[in-house]
Protein backbone atom coordinates (compact mmCIF):
# COMPACT_ATOMS: atom_id res chain seq x y z
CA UNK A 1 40.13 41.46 216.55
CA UNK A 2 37.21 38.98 217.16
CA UNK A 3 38.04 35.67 217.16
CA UNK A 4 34.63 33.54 216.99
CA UNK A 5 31.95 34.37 214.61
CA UNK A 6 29.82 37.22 215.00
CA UNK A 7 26.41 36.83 216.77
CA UNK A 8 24.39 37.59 214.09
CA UNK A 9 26.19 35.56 211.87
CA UNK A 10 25.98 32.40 214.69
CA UNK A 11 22.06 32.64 214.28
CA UNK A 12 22.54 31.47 210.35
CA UNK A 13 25.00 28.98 211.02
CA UNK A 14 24.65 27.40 213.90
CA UNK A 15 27.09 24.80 215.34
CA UNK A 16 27.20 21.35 213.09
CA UNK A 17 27.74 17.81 214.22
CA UNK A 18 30.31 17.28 211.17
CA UNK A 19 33.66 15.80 212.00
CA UNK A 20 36.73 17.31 212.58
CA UNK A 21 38.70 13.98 212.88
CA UNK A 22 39.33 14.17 209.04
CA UNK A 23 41.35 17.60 209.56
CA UNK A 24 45.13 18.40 210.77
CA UNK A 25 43.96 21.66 211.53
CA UNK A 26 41.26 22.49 212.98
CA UNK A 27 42.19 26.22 213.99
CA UNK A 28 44.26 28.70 212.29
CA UNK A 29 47.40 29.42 213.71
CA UNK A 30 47.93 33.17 214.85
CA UNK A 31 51.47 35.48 213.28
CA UNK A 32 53.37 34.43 210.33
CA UNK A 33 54.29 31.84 208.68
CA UNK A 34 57.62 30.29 210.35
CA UNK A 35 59.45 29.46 206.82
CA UNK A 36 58.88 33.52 206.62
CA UNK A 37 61.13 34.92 209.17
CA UNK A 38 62.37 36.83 210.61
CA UNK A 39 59.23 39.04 209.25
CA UNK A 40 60.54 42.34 207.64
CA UNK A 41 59.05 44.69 210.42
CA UNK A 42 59.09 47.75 208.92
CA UNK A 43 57.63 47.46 206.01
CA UNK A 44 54.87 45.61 206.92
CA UNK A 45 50.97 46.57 206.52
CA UNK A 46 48.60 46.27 209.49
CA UNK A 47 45.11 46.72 209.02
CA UNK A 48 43.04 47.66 212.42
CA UNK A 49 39.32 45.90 212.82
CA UNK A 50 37.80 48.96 213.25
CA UNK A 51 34.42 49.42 211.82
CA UNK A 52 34.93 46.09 211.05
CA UNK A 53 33.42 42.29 211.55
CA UNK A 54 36.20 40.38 211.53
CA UNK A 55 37.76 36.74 213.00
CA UNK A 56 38.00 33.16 212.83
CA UNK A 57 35.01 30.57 211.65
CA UNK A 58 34.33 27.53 210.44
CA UNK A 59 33.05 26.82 206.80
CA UNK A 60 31.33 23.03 206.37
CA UNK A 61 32.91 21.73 203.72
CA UNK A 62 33.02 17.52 202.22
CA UNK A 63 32.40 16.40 205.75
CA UNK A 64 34.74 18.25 207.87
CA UNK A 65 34.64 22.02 208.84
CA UNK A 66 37.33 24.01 208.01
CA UNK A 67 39.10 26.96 210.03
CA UNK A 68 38.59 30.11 207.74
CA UNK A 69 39.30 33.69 208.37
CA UNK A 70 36.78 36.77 206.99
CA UNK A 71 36.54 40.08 207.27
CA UNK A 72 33.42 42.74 206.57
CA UNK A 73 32.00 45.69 207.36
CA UNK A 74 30.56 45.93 210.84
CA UNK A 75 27.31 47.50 209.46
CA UNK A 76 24.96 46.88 206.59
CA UNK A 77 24.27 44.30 203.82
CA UNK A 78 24.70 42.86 200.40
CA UNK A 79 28.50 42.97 200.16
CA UNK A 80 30.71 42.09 197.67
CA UNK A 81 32.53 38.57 198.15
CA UNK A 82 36.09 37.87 196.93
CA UNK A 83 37.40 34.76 197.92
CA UNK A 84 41.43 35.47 199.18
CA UNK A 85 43.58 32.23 198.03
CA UNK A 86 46.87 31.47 200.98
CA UNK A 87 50.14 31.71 199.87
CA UNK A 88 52.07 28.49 200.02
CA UNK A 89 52.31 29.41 203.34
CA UNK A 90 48.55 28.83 204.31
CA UNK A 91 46.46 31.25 206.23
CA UNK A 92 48.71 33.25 208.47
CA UNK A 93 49.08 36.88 209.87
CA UNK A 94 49.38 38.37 205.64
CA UNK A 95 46.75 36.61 204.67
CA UNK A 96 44.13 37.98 207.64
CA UNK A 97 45.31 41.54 207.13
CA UNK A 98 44.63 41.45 202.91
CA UNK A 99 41.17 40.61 204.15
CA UNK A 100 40.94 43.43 206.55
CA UNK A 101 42.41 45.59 203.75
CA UNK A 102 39.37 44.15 201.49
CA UNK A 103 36.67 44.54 204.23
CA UNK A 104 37.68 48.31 204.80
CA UNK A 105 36.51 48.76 201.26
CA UNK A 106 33.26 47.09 201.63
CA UNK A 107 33.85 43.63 200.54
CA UNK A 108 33.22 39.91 202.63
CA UNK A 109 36.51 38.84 202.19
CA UNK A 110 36.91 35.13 203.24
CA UNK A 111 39.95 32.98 203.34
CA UNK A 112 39.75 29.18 204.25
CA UNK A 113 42.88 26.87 205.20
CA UNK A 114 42.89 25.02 202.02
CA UNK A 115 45.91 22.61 203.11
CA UNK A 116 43.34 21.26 206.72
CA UNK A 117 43.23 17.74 205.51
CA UNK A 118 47.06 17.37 204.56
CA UNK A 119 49.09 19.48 207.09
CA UNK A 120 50.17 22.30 209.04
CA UNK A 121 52.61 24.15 207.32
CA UNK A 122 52.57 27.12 209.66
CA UNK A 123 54.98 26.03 211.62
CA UNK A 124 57.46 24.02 209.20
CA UNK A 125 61.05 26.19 208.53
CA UNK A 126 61.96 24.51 205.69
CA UNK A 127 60.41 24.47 202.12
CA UNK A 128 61.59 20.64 201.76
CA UNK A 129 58.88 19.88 204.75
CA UNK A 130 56.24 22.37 202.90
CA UNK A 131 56.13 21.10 199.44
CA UNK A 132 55.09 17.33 200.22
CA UNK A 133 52.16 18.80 202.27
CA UNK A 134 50.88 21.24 199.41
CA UNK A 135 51.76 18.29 196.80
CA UNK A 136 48.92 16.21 198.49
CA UNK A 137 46.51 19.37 198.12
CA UNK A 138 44.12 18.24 194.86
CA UNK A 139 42.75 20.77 192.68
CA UNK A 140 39.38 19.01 192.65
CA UNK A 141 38.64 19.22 196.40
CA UNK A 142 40.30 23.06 196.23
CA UNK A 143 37.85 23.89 193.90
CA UNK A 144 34.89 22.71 196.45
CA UNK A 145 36.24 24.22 199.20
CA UNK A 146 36.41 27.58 197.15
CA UNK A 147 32.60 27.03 196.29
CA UNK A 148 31.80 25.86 200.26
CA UNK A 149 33.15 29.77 201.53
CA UNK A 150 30.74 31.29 198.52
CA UNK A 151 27.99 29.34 200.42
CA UNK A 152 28.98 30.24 203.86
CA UNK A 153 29.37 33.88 202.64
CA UNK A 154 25.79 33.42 201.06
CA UNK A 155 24.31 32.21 204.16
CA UNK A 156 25.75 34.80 206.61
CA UNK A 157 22.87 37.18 205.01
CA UNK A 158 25.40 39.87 204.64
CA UNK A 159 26.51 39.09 200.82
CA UNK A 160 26.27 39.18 197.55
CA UNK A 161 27.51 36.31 195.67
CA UNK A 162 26.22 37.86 192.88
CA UNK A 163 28.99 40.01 192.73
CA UNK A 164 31.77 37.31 193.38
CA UNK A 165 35.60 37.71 193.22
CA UNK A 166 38.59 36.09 193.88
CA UNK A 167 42.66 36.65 194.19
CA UNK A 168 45.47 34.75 195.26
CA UNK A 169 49.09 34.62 195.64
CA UNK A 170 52.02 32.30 194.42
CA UNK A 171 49.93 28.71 195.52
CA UNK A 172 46.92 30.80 195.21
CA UNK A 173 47.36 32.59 192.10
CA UNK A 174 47.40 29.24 189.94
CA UNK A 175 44.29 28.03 192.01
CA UNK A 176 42.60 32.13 190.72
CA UNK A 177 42.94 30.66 187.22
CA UNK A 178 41.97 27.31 187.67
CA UNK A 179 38.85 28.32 189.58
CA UNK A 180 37.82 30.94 186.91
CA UNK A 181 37.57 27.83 184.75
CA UNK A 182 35.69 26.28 187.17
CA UNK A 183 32.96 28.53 188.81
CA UNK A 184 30.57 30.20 186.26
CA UNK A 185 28.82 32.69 188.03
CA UNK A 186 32.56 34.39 189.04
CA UNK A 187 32.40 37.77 187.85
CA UNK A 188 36.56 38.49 188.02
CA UNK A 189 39.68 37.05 189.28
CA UNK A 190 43.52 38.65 189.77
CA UNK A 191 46.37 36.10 189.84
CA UNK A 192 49.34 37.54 191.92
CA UNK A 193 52.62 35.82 190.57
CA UNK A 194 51.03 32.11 189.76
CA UNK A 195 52.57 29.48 188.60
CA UNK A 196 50.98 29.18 184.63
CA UNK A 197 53.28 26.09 183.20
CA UNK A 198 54.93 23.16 184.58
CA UNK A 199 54.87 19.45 185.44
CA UNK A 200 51.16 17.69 186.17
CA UNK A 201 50.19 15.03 188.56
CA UNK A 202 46.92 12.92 189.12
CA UNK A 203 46.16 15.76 192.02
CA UNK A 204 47.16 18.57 189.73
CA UNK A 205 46.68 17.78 186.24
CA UNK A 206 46.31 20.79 184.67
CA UNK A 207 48.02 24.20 184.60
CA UNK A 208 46.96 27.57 183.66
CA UNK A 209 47.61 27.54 180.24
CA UNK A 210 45.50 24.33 180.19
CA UNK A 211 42.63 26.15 181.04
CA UNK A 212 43.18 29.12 179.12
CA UNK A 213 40.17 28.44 176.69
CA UNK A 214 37.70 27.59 179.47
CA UNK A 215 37.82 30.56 181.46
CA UNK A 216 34.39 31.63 182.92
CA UNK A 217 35.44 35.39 184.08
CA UNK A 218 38.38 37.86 183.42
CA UNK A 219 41.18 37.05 185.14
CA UNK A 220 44.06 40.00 185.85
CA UNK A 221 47.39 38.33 185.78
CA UNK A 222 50.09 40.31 188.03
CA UNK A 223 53.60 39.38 187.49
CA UNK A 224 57.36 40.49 188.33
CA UNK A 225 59.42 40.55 185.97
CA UNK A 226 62.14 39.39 188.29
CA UNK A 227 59.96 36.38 189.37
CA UNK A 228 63.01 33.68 188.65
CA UNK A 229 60.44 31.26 189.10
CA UNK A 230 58.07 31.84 186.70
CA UNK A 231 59.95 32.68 183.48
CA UNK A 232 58.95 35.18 180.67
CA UNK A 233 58.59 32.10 178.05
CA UNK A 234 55.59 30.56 180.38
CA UNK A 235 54.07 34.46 180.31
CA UNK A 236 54.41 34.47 177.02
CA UNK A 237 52.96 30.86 176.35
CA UNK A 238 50.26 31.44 179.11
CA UNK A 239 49.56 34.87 176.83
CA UNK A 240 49.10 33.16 173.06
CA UNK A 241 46.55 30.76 175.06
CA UNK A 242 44.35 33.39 176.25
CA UNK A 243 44.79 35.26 173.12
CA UNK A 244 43.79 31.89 170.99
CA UNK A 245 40.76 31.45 173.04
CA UNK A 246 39.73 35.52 173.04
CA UNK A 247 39.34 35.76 176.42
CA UNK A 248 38.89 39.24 178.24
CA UNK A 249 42.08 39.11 180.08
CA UNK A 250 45.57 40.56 180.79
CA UNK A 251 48.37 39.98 182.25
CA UNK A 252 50.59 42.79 183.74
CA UNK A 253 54.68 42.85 184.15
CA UNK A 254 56.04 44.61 186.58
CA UNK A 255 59.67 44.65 185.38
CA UNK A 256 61.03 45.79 188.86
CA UNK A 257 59.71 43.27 190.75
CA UNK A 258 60.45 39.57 192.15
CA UNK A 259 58.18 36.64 193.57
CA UNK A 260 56.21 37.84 196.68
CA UNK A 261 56.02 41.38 195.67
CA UNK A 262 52.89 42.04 197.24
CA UNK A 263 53.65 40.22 200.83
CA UNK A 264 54.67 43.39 202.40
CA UNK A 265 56.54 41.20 205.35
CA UNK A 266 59.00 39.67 202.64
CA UNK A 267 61.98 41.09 201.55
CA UNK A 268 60.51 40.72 197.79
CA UNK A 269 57.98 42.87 198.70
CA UNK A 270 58.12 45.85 196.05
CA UNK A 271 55.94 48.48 197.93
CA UNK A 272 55.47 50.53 193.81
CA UNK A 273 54.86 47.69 192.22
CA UNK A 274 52.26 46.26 194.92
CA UNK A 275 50.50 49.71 195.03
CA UNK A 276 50.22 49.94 191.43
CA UNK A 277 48.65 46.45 191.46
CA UNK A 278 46.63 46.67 194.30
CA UNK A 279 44.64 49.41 192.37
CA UNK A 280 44.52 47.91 188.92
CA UNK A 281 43.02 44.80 190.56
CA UNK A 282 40.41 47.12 192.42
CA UNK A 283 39.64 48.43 189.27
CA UNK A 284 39.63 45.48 187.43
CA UNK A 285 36.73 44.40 190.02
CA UNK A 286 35.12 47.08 189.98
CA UNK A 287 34.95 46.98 185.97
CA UNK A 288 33.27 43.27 185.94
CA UNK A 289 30.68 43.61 188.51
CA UNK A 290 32.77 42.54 191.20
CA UNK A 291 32.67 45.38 193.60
């Protein structure tokens, strides 16, 4: 695995005076998340780099630089883009391999550290210490962080942001459907077990179902039906939304399955019900342009 930016990617981005003093991070931190472990071993999915450009960057971004990790195809041009949303944990050892996983099938997968300017959560063990971090985290400056990695994918000379995606999961998957509200030229989105109700602040003052009638691209919704934390009455409310506002989109239950089913390092992870989805969000790509 690289771990600076590859040199034909340096020549279009060259090194920036903008400051880092406004970040916590500056760097991504390398394995998984501590509030994760110990990591379920042998179950987990690891993606080799080969045939592949892949490693740590920096993406300029409302005056700081942010540490980002992408993945691509070694050789050739015009890729697809999806944008890869952390987990509440940030960017950590999953969230680098589901972009190595995307790369292998031809996409520029890119995943910034949305959390830089509030905290490290990489190393924090508890969920008490992680939820006033990702509680400072506003939805606006998300959203332009999410459009700064479009442009950095743009100017490496190796995309096409014409055929723009994006997926995240838990954290992530309510930022998917907030951000296919708020990026027109998106082509498709899947939401992996996102939060769709719930309580609003001044940083995050809408939900999901808020934006229901304001989506700019199809979203696939992947749920467990297991998930205690996101009940079937906020499925069902985020559902008559989208259905009031004829949207293109669906939302899939996966009865078997709990929160996490995807992160394949998690004892959640439901390795059917992950396969299954894996494809039908492929697919889903695939039939919006996004692929």
């Amino acid at each position: 695995m690289t771990t600076s930016l590859h040199p034909d990617l340096a020549n279009v981005l060259p090194p920036t005076t903008l400051s880092r003093r406004a970040l916590v991070v500056s760097a991504l931190a390398t394995g998984f998340a501590l509030a994760v472990r110990p990591v379920r071993a042998d179950t987990v999915i690891a993606t080799d780099t080969a045939g592949l450009d892949a490693g740590e960057t920096r993406i300029p971004s409302g005056g700081v630089e942010l540490p980002a990790y992408y993945a691509m195809p070694a050789a050739g041009r015009h890729h697809p883009v999806v944008l890869i949303v952390q987990e509440i944990f940030g960017v950590h050892e999953h969230i680098r391999d589901l972009c190595r996983r995307f790369a292998k099938r031809g996409y520029l997968a890119v995943a910034p550290e949305l959390y830089a300017r509030q905290g490290d959560v990489h190393g924090l063990a508890d969920f008490k210490d992680i939820m006033p971090i990702v509680q400072r985290v506003p939805d606006a400056q998300v959203m332009g962080d999410l459009d700064a990695a479009v442009a950095w994918a743009a100017a490496t000379g190796k995309a096409d942001t014409r055929r723009l995606a994006i997926t995240g999961f838990c954290w992530g998957g309510r930022i998917v459907w907030l951000y296919a509200a708020h990026n027109p030229h998106l082509k498709a989105g899947a939401a992996w077990y996102g939060r769709l109700t719930g309580d609003v602040t001044e940083l995050q003052p809408q939900n999901p179902v808020d934006v229901a009638a304001g989506l700019k691209a199809p979203v696939l919704g992947l749920y467990g039906g297991k998930d205690r934390g996101i009940p079937p009455e906020s499925i069902a409310a985020m559902r008559a939304a989208l259905k009031r506002a004829h949207v293109a989109t669906r939302i899939e239950v996966f009865p078997e399955a709990e929160h996490g089913f995807n992160a394949d390092y998690r004892p959640s992870y439901n390795a059917a019900a992950a396969t299954q989805a894996w494809a039908d969000m492929l697919a889903w790509f695939h039939r919006h342009g996004a692929a």
